[in-house]
C-alpha atoms as a PDB file:
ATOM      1  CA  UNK A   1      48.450 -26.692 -44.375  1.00  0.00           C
ATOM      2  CA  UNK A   2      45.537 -28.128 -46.222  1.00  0.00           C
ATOM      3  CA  UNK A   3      45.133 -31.550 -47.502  1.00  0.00           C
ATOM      4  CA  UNK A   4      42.381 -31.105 -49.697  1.00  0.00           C
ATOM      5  CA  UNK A   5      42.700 -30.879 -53.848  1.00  0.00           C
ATOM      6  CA  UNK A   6      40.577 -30.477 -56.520  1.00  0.00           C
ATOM      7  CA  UNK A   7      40.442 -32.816 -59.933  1.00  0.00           C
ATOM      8  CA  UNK A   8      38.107 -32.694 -62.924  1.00  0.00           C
ATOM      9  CA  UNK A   9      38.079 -34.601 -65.843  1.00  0.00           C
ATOM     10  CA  UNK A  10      35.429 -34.659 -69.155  1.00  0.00           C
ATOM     11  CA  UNK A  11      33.788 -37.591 -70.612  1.00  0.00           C
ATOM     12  CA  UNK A  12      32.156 -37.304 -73.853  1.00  0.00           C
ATOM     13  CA  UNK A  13      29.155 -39.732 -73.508  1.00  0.00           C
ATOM     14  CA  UNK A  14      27.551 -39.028 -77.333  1.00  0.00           C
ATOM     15  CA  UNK A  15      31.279 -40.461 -78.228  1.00  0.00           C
ATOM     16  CA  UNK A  16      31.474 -42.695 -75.349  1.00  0.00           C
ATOM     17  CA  UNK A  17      34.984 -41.512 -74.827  1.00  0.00           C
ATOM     18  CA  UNK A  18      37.717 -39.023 -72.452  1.00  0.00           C
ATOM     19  CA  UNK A  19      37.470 -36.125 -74.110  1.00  0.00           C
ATOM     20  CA  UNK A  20      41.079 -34.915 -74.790  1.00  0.00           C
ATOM     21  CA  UNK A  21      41.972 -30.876 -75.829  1.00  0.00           C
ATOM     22  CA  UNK A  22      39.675 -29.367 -73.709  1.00  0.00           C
ATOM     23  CA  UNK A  23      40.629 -26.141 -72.090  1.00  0.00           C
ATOM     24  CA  UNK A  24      39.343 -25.457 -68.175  1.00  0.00           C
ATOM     25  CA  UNK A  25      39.909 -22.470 -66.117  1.00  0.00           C
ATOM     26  CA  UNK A  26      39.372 -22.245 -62.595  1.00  0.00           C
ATOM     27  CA  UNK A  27      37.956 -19.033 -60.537  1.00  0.00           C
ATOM     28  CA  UNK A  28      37.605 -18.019 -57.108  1.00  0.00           C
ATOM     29  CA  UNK A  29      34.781 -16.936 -56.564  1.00  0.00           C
ATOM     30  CA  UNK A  30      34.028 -14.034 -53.944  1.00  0.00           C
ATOM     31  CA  UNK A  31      30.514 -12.361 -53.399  1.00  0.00           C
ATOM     32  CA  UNK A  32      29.886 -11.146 -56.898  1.00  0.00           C
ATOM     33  CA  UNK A  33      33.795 -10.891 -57.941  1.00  0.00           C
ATOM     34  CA  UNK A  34      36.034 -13.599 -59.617  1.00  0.00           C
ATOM     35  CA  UNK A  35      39.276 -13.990 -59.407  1.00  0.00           C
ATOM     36  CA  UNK A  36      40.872 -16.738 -62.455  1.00  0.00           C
ATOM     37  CA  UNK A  37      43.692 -19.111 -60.079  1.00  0.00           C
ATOM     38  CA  UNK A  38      44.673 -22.061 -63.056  1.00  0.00           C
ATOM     39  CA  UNK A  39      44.186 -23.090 -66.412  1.00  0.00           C
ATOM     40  CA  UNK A  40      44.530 -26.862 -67.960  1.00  0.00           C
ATOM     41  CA  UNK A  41      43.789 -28.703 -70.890  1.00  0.00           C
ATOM     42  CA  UNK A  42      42.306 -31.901 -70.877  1.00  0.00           C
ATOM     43  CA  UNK A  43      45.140 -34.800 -71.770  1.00  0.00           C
ATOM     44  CA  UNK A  44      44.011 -38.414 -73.691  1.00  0.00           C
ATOM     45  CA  UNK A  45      42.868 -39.715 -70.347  1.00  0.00           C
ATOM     46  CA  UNK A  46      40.016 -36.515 -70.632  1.00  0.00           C
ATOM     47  CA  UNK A  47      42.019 -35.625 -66.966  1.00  0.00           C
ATOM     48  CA  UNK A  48      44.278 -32.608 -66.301  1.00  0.00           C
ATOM     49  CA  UNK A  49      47.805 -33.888 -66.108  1.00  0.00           C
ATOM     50  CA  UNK A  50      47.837 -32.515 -62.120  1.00  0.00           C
ATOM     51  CA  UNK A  51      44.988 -31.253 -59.543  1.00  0.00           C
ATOM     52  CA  UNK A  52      43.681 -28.311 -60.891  1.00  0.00           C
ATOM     53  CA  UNK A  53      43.864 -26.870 -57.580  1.00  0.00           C
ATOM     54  CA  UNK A  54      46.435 -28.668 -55.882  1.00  0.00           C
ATOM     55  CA  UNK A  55      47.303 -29.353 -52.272  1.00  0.00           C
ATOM     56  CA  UNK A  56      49.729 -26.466 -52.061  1.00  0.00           C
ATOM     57  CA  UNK A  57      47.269 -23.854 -53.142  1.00  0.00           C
ATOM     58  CA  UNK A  58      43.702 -25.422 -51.542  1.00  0.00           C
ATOM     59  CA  UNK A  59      41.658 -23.169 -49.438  1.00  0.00           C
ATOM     60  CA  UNK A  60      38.015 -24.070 -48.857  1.00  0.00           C
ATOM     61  CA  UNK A  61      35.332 -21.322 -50.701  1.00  0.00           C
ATOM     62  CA  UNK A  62      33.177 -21.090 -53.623  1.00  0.00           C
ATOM     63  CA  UNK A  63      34.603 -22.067 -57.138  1.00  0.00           C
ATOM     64  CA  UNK A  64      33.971 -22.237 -61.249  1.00  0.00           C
ATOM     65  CA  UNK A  65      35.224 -24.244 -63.437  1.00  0.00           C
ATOM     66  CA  UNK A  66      34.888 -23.016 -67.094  1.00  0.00           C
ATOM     67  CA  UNK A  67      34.909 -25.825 -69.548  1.00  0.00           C
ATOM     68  CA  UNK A  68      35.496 -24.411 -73.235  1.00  0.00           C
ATOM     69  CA  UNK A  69      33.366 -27.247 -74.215  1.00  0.00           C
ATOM     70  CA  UNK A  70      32.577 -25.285 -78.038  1.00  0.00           C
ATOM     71  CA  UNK A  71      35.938 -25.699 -79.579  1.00  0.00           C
ATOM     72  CA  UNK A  72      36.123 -29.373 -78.934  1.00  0.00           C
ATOM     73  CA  UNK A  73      32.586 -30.033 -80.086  1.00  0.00           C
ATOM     74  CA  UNK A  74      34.053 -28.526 -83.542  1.00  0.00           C
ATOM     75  CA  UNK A  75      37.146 -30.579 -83.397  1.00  0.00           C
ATOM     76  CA  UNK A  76      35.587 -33.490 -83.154  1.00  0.00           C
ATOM     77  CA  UNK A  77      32.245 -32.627 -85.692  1.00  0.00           C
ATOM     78  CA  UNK A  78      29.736 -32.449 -83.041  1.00  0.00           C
ATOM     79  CA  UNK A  79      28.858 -28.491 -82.891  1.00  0.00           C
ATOM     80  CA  UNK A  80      26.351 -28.147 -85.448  1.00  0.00           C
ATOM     81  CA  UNK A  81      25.956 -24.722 -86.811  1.00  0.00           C
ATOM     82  CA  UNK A  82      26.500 -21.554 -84.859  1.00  0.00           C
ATOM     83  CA  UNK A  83      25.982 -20.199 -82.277  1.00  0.00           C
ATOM     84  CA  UNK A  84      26.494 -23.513 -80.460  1.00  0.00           C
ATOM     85  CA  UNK A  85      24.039 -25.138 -78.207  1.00  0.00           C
ATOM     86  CA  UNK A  86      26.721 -25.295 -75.711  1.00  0.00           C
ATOM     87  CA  UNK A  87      30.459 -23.518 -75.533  1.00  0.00           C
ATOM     88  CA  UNK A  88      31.351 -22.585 -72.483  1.00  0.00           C
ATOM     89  CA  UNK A  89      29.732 -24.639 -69.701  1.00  0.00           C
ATOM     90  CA  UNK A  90      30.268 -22.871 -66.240  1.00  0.00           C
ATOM     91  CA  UNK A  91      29.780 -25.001 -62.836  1.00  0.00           C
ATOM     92  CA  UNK A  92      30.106 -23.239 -59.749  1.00  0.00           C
ATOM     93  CA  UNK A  93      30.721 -25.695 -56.800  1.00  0.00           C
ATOM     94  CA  UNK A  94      31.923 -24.767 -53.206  1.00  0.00           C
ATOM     95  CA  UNK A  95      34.192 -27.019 -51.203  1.00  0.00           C
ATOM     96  CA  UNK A  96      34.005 -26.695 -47.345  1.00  0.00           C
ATOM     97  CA  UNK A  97      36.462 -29.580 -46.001  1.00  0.00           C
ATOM     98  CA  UNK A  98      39.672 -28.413 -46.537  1.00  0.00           C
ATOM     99  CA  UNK A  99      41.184 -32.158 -46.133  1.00  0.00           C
ATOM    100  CA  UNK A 100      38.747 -33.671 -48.639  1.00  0.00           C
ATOM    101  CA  UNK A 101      39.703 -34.524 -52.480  1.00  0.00           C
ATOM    102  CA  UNK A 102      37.030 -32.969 -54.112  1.00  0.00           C
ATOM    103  CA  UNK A 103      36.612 -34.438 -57.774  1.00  0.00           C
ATOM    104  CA  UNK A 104      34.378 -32.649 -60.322  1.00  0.00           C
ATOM    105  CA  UNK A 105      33.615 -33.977 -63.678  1.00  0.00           C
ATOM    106  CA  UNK A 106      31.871 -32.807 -66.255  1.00  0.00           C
ATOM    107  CA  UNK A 107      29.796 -35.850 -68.905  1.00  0.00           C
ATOM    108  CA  UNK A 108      29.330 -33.873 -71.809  1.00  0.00           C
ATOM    109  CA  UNK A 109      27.192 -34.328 -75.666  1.00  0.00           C
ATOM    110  CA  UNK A 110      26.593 -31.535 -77.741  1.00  0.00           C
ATOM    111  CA  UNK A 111      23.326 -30.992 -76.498  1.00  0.00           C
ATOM    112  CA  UNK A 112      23.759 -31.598 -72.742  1.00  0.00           C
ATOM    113  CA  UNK A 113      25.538 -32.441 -69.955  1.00  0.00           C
ATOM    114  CA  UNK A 114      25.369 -33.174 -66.076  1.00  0.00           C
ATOM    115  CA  UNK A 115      28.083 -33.301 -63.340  1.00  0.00           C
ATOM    116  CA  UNK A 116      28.712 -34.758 -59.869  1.00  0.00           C
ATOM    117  CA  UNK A 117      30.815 -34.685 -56.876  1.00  0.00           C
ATOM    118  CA  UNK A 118      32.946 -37.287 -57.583  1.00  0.00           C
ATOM    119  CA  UNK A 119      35.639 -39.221 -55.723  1.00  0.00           C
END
């Protein structure tokens, strides 16, 4: 059995705060096929309340994460006028060590964002 995870969490850096409500899916991703393995929402910490892809379930490959980035921006004021600058903000990441904790955050502001391999 694997030991590795996953974990993602969202910071909202024009707020300077977590960014709670956010919904993320997660896909495996195969050649030029998809396959949708878990859904969260981002809790008041801006963290899933569990690994998004948990020990249980790991397998090394190529991933997305989908963060539905649009309908927070309008929760919180920060959209502007449609269509938004950003809504849904795809990162596609592959993990190779299947013992390793792989953390992926996304920093987010209405008009950008970045990401890392985190720890």
């Amino acid at each position: 059995m694997a030991d590795g995870y996953l974990t993602t969490h969202v910071l909202d850096t024009a707020r300077g705060c977590p960014a709670e409500g956010i919904k993320i899916a997660l896909y495996h991703v195969s050649g030029t096929s998809r396959e949708k393995i878990a859904e969260s929402v981002t809790n008041a910490d801006g963290r899933t309340d569990a690994p998004i892809l948990p020990r249980e379930t790991f397998k090394t490959g190529s991933y997305e994460l989908i963060f539905f980035a649009g309908e927070y921006l309008r929760a919180t004021g920060q959209a502007g006028e449609d269509p938004l600058f950003l809504d849904e903000v795809p990162i596609r990441f592959g993990m190779n060590d299947a013992e390793a904790h792989y953390h992926v955050p996304l920093l987010l502001s209405p008009y950008g964002y970045s990401t890392y391999r985190g720890s």
